[in-house]
Protein backbone atom coordinates (compact mmCIF):
# COMPACT_ATOMS: atom_id res chain seq x y z
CA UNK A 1 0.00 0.00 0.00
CA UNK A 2 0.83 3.54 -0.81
CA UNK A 3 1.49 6.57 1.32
CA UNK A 4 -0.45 5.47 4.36
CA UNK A 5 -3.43 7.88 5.15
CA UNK A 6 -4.00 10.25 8.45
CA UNK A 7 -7.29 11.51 9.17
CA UNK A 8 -6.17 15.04 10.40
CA UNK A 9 -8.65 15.64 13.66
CA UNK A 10 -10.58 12.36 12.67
CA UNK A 11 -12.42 13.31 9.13
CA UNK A 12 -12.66 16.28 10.03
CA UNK A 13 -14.07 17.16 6.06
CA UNK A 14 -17.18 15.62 6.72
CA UNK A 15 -17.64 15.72 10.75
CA UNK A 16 -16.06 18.51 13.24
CA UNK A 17 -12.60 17.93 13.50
CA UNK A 18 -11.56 15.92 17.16
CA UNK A 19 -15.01 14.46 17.65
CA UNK A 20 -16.34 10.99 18.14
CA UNK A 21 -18.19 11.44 14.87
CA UNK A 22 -15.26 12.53 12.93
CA UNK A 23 -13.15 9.75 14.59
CA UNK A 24 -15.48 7.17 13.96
CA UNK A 25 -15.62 8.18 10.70
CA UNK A 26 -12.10 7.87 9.92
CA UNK A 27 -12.48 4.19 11.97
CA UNK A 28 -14.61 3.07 9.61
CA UNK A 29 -12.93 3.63 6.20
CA UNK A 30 -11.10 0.31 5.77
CA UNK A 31 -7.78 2.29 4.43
CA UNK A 32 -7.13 4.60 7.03
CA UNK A 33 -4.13 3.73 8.96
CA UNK A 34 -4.20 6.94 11.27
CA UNK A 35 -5.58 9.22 13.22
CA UNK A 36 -4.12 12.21 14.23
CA UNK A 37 -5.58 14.28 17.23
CA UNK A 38 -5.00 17.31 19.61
CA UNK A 39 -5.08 16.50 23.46
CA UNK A 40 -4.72 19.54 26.41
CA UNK A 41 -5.90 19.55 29.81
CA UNK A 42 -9.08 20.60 31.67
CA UNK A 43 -9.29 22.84 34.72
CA UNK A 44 -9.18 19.26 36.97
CA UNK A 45 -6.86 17.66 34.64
CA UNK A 46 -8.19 15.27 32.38
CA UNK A 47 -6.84 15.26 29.01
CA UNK A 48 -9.36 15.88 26.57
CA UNK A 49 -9.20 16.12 22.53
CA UNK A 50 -9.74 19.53 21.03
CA UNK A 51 -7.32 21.78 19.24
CA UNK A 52 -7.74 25.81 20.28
CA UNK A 53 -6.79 26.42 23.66
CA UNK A 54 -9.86 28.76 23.41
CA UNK A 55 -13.51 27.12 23.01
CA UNK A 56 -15.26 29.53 20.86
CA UNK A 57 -13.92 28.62 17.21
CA UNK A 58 -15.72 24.91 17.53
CA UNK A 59 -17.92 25.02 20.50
CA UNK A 60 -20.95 27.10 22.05
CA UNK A 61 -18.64 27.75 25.48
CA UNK A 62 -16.18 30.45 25.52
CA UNK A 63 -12.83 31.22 27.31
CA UNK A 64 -9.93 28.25 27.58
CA UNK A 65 -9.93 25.26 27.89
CA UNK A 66 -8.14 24.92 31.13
CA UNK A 67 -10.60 26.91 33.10
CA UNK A 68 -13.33 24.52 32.45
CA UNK A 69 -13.68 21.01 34.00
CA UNK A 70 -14.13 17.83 32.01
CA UNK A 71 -17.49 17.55 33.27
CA UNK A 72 -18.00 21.45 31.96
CA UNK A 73 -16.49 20.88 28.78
CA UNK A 74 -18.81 17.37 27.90
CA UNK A 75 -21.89 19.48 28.64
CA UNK A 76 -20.75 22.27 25.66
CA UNK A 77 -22.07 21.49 22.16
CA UNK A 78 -18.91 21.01 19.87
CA UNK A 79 -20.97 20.09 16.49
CA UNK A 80 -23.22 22.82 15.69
CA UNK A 81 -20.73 25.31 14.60
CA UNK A 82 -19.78 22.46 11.62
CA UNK A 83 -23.11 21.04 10.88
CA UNK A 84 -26.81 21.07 12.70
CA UNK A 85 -26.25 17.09 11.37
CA UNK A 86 -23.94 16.77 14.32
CA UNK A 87 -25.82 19.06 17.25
CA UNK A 88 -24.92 17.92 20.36
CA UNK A 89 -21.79 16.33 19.78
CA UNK A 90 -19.06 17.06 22.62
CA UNK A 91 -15.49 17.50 23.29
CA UNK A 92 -14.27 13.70 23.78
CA UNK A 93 -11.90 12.57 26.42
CA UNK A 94 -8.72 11.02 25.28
CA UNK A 95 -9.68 7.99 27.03
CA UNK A 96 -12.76 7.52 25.22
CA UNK A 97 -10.74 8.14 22.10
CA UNK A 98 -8.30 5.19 23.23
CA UNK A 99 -10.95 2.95 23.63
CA UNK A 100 -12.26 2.98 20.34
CA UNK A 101 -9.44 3.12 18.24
CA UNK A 102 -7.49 0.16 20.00
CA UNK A 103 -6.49 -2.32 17.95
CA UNK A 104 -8.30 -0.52 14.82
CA UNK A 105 -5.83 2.40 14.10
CA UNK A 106 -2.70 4.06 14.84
CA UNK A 107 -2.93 7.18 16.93
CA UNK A 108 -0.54 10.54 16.34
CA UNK A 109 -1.13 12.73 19.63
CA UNK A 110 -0.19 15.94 19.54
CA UNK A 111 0.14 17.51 22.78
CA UNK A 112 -0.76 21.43 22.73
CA UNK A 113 1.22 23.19 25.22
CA UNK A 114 3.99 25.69 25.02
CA UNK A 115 5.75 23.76 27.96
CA UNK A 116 3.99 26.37 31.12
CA UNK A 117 0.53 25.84 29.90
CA UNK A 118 -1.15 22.13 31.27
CA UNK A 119 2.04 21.15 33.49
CA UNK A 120 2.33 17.39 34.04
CA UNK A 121 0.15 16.66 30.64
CA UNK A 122 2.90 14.63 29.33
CA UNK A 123 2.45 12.09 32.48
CA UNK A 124 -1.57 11.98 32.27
CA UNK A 125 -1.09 11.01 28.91
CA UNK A 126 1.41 8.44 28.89
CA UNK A 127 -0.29 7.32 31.46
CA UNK A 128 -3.49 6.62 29.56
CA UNK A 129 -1.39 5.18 26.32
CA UNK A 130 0.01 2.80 28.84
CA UNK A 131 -3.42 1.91 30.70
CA UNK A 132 -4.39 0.96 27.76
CA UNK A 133 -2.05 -1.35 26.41
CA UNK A 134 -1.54 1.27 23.27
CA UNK A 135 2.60 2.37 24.23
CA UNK A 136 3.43 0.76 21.06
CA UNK A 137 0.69 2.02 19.00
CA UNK A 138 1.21 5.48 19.37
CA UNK A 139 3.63 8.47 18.53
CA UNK A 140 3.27 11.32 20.80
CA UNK A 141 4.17 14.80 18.87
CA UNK A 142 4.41 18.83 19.49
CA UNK A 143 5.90 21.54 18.37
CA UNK A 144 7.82 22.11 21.79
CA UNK A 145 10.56 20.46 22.14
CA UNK A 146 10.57 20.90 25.99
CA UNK A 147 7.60 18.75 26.31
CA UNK A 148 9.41 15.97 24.47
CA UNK A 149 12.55 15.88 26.06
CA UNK A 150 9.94 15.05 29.05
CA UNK A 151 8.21 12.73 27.22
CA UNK A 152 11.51 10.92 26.42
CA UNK A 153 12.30 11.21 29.66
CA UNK A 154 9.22 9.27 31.17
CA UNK A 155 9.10 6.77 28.66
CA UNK A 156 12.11 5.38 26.38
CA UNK A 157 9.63 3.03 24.63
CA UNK A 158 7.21 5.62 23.40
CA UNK A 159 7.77 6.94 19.85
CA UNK A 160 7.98 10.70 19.70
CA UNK A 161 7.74 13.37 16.84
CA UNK A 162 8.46 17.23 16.41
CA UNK A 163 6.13 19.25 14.15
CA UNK A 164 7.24 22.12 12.42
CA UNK A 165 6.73 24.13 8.74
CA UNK A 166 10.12 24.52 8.02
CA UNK A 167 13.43 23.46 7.25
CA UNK A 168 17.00 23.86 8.60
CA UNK A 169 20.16 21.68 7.89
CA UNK A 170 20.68 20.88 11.44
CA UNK A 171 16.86 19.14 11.34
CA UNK A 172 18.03 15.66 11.52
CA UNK A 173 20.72 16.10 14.09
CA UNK A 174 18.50 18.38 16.56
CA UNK A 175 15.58 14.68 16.05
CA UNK A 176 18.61 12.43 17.10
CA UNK A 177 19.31 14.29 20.29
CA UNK A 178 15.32 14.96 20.87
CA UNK A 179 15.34 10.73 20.31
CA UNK A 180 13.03 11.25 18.13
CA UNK A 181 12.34 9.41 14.73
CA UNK A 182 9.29 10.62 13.39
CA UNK A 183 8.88 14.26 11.85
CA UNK A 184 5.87 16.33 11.35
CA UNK A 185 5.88 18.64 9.10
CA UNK A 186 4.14 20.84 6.50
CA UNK A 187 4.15 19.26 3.03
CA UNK A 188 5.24 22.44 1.23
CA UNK A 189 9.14 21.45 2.93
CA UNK A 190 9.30 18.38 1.65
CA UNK A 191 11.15 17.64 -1.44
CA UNK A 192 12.95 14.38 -2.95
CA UNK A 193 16.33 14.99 -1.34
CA UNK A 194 15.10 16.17 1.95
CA UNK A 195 12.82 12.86 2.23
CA UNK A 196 16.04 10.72 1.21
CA UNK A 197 17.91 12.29 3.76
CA UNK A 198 14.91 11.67 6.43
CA UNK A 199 14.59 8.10 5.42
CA UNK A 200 18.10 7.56 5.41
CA UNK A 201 18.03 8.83 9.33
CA UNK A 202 15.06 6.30 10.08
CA UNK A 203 13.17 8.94 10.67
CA UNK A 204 9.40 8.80 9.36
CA UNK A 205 7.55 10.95 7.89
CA UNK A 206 4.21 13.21 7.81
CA UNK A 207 3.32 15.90 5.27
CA UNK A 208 0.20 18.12 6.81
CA UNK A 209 -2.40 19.12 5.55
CA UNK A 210 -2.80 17.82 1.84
CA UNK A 211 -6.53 18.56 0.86
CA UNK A 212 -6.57 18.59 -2.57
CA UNK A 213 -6.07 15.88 -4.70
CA UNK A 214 -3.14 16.99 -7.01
CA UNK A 215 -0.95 18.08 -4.04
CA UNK A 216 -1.95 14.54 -2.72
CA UNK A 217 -0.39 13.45 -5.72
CA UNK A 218 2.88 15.25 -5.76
CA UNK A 219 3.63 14.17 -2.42
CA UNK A 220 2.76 10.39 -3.06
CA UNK A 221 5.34 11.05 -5.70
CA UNK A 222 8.07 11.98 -3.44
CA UNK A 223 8.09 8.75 -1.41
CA UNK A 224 5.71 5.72 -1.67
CA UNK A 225 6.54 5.19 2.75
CA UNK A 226 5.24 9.34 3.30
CA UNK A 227 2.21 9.22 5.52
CA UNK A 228 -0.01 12.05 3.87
CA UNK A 229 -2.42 13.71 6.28
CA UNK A 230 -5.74 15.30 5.23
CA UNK A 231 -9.10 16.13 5.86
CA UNK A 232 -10.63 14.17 3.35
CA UNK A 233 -9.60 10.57 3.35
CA UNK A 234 -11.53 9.97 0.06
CA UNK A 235 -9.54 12.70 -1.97
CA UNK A 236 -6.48 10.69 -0.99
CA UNK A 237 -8.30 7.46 -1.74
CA UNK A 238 -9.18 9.08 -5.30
CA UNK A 239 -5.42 10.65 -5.72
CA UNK A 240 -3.63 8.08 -4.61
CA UNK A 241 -5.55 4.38 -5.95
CA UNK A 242 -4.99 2.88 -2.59
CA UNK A 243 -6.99 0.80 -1.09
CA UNK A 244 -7.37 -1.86 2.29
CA UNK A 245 -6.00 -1.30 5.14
CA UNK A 246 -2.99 -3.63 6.29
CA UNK A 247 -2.88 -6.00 9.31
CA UNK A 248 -2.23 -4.51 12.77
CA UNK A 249 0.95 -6.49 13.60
CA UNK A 250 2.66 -4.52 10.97
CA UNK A 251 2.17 -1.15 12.80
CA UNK A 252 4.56 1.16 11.81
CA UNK A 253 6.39 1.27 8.21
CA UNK A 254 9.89 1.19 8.35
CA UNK A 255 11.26 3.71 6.33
């Protein structure tokens, strides 16, 4: 198979992005491999999927997200703003995002803090990835580099990923030290060489956010092993030819 798939937020073209609907969604195409999602922290600490640190882009609440309590948070209406298809559709838990994509996809969890914002996040999450059997099934990601160096330092199983839309020639040595071999990154970087030098690294590979089906297929020409995230799963179904999803116990591609 080809340039494996992630649903960026779930399919978040057809449902609100980082909702049960969108995630289930994604779930239920049979060649989706992953999922990406954003996780932060509510006022009492549970870490809950949603990408603003402020509620009023993709909810009826306003203010941040950690000054409201999970309990708060499930009680706001998180669909509307997309659809009135999806009314009443709330911010999910990451545990209750766990739980339905074990054993059915991969997971790619960014966390969203800028490394004084949701303090201890990185533990409540690995703690969760671990609870549920999932260590291996995971890569956690951000674009602070802080949070994983504390990541690595709490776990030296768990994969870990920067994210970044750039490009500098010390890129590869800074993911060594970071112990980090997987790269985030936005697809307008990426270029033949680059990817060669990536690959030849061991480090994989994600080009966000290809929604259109002829960037789709520049970037599936670049490297047949770089994961391509979008939207729309079904453009890069269309774009791409691919098809089926591949057994679990081949989790992640080796590059």
């Amino acid at each position: 198979m080809r340039n494996p798939c992630v649903a960026h937020r779930g399919w978040s073209g057809r449902a609100p992005e980082n909702t049960m609907a969108a995630i289930r969604m994604a779930l239920e195409a049979p060649d989706v491999e992953w999922i990406e999602i954003d996780v932060q922290l509510t006022k009492d600490g549970v870490p809950v999927v949603i990408h603003d640190y402020t509620l009023r882009r993709t909810t009826n609440g306003r203010g941040e997200v950690k000054n409201w309590t999970a309990a708060e948070l499930a009680s706001l209406d998180a669909g509307s703003w997309f659809s009135s298809a999806f009314k009443g559709e709330s911010i999910p838990t990451l545990e209750e995002v766990l739980k339905e994509a074990e054993g059915r996809c991969k997971l790619n969890i960014e966390l969203k803090t800028d490394g004084i914002r949701y303090p201890h996040i990185e533990d409540k999450v690995l703690a969760l990835i671990a609870g549920h059997g999932l260590t291996d099934d995971v890569v956690i990601t951000s674009f602070h580099v802080g949070t994983l160096h504390r990541v690595r330092k709490l776990s030296k199983r768990i994969r870990t990923g920067l994210i970044l839309d750039g490009w500098r020639g010390t890129l590869i040595e800074e993911l060594k030290e970071l112990g980090c071999d997987f790269l985030s990154i936005g697809y307008a970087r990426l270029n033949k060489d680059r990817l060669a030098l990536l690959k030849e690294a061991g480090i994989q590979v994600m080009a966000w956010t290809a929604n259109d089906k002829r960037t789709i297929r520049k970037l599936a020409a670049l490297d047949p092993n770089l994961l391509i995230c979008t939207n729309y799963p079904d453009r890069w179904r269309e774009a791409t030819g691919s098809g089926g999803r591949p057994a679990m116990n081949g989790f992640f591609l080796n590059l």
